[in-house]
N, C-alpha and C. Protein backbone atom coordinates (compact mmCIF):
# COMPACT_ATOMS: atom_id res chain seq x y z
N UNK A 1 0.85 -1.18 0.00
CA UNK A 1 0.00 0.00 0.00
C UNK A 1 0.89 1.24 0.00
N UNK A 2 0.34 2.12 -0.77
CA UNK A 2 1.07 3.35 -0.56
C UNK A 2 1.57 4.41 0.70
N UNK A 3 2.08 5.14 0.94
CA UNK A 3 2.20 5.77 2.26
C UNK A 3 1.04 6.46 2.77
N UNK A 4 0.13 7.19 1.34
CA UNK A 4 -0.92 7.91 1.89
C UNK A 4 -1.88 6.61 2.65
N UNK A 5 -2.01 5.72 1.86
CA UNK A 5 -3.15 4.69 2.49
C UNK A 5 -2.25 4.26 3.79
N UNK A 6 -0.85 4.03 3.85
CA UNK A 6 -0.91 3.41 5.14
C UNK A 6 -1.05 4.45 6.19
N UNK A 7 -0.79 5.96 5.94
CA UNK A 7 -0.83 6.97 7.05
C UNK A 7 -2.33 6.74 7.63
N UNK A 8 -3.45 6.89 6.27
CA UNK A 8 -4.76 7.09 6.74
C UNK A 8 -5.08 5.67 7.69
N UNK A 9 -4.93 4.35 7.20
CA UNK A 9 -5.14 3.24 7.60
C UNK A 9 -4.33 3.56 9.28
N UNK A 10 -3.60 3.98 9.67
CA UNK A 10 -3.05 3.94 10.88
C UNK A 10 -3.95 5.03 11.82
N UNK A 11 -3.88 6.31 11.12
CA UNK A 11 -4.37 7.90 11.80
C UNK A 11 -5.85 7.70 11.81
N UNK A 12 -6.12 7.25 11.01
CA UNK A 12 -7.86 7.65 10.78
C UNK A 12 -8.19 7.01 12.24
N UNK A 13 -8.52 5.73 12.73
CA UNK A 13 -8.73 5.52 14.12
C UNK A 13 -8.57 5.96 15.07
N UNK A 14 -7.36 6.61 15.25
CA UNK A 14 -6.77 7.49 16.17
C UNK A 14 -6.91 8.61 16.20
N UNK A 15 -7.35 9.16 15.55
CA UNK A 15 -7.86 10.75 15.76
C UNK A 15 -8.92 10.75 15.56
N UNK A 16 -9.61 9.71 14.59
CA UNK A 16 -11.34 10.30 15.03
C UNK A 16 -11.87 9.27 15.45
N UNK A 17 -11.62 8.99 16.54
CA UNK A 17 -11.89 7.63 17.61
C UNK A 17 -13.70 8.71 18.22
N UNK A 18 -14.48 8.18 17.15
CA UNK A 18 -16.07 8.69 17.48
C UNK A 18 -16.85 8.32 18.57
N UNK A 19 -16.45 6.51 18.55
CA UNK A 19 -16.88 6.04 19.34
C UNK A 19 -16.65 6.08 21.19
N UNK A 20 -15.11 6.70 21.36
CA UNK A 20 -15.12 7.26 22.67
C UNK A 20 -15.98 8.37 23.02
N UNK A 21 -16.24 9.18 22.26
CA UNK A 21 -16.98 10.71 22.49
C UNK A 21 -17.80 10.84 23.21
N UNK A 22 -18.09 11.77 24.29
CA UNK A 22 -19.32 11.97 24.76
C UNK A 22 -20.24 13.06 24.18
N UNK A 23 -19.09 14.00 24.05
CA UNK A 23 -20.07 15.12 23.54
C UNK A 23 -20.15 15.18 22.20
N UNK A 24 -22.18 15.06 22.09
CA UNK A 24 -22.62 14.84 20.99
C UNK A 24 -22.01 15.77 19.11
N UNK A 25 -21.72 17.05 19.51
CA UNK A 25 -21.56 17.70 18.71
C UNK A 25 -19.47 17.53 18.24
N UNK A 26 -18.82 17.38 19.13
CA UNK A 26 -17.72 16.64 18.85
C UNK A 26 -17.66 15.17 17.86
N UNK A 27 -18.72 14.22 18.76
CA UNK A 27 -18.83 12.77 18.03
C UNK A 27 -19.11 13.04 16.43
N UNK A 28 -20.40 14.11 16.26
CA UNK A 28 -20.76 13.82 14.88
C UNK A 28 -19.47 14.65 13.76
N UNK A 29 -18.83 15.33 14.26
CA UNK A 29 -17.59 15.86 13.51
C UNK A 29 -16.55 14.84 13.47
N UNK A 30 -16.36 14.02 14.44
CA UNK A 30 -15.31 13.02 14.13
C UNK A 30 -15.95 11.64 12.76
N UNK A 31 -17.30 11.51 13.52
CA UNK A 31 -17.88 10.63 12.35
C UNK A 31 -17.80 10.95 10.79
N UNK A 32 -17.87 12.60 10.58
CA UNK A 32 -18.10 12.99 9.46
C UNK A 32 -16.29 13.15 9.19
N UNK A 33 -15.68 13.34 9.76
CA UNK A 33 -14.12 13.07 9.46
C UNK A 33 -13.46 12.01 8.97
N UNK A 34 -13.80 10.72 9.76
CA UNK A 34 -13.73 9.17 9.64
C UNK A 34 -14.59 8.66 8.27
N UNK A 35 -15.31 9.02 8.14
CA UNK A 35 -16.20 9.09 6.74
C UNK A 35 -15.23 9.10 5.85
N UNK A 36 -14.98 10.43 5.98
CA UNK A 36 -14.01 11.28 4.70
C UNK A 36 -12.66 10.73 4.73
N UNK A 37 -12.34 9.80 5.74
CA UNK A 37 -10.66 9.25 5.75
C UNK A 37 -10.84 8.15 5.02
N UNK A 38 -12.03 7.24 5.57
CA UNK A 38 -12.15 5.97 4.96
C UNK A 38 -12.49 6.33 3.68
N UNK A 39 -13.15 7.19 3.17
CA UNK A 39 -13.30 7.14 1.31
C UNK A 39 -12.01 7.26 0.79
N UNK A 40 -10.87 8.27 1.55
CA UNK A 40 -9.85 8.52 0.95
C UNK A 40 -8.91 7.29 0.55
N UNK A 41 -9.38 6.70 1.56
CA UNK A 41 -8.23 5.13 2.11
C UNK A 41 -9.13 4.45 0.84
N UNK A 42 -10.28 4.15 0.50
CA UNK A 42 -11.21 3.55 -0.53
C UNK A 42 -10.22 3.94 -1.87
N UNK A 43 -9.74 5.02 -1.77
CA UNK A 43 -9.85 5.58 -3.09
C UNK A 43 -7.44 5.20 -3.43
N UNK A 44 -7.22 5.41 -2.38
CA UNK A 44 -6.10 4.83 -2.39
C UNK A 44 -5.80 3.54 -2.78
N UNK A 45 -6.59 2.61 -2.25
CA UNK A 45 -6.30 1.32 -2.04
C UNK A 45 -7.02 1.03 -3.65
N UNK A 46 -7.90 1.52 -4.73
CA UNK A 46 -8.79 1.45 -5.92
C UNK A 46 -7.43 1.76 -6.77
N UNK A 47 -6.60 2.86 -6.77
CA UNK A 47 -4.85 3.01 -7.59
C UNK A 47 -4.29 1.94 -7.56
N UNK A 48 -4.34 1.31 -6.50
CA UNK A 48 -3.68 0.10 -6.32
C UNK A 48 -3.69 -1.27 -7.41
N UNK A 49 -5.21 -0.90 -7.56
CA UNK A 49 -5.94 -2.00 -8.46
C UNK A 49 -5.49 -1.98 -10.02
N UNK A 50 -5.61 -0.43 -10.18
CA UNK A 50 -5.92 -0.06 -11.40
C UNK A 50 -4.86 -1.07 -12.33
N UNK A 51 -4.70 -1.08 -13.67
CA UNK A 51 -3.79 -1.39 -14.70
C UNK A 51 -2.97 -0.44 -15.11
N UNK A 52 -1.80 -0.75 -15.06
CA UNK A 52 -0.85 0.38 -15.48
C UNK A 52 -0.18 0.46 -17.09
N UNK A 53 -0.13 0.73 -17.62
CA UNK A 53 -0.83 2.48 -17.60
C UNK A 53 -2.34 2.68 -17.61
N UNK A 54 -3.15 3.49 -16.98
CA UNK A 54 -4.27 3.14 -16.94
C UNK A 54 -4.77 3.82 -18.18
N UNK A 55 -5.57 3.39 -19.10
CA UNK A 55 -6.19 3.69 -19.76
C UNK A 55 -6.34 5.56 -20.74
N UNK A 56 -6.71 6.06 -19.55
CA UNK A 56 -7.31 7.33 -19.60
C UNK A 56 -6.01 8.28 -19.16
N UNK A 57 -4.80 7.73 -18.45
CA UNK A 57 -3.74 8.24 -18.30
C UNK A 57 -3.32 8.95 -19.45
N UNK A 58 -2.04 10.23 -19.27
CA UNK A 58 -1.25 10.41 -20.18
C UNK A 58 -0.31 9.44 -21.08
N UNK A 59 0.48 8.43 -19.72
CA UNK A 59 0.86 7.49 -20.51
C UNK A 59 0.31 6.24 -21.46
N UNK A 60 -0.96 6.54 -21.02
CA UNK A 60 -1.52 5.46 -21.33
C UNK A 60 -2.25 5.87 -23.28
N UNK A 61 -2.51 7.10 -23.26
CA UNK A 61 -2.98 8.27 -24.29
C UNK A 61 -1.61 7.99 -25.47
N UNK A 62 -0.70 8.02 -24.93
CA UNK A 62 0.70 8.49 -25.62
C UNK A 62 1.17 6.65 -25.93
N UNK A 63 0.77 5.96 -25.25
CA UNK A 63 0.95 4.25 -25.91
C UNK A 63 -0.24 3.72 -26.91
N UNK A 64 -1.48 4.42 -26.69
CA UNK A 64 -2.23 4.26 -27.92
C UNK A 64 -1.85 4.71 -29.14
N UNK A 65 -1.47 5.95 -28.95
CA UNK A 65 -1.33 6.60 -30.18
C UNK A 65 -0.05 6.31 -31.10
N UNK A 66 1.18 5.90 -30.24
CA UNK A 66 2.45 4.92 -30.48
C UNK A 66 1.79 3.82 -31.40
N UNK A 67 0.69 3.90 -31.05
CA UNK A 67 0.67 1.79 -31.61
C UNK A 67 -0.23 1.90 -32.91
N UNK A 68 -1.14 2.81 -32.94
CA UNK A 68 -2.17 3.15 -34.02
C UNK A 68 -1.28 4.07 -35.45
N UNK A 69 0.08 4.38 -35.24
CA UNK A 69 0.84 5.03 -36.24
C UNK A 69 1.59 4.42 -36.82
N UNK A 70 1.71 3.24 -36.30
CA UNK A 70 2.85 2.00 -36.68
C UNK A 70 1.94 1.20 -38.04
């Protein structure tokens, strides 16, 4: 995994630990934080997947067009 996914995968629990909270208006800001970490971590760990060069990339633009001139 990349560094951003492993920072979030480590931090995200630890700083918006929701479920300790008492006070209500704190909790729902950490929830809505933790939200937004885990999509990020979603969206990290989805690069991971992708095919390289991906498609829609520059490099990927610049190997089509290599191959369609030949």
């Amino acid at each position: 995994m990349d560094k951003v996914g492993l920072s979030l995968l480590v931090a995200t629990p630890i700083a918006h630990a929701f479920w300790a909270g008492t006070n209500p208006s704190a909790r729902a800001e950490d929830i809505n934080n933790f939200s937004k970490n885990v999509g990020l971590l979603r969206g990290a760990m989805m690069v991971l997947i992708v095919s390289h060069p991906w498609p829609y990339s520059v490099t990927g633009m610049v190997t089509r067009r290599k191959s369609v001139k030949r």
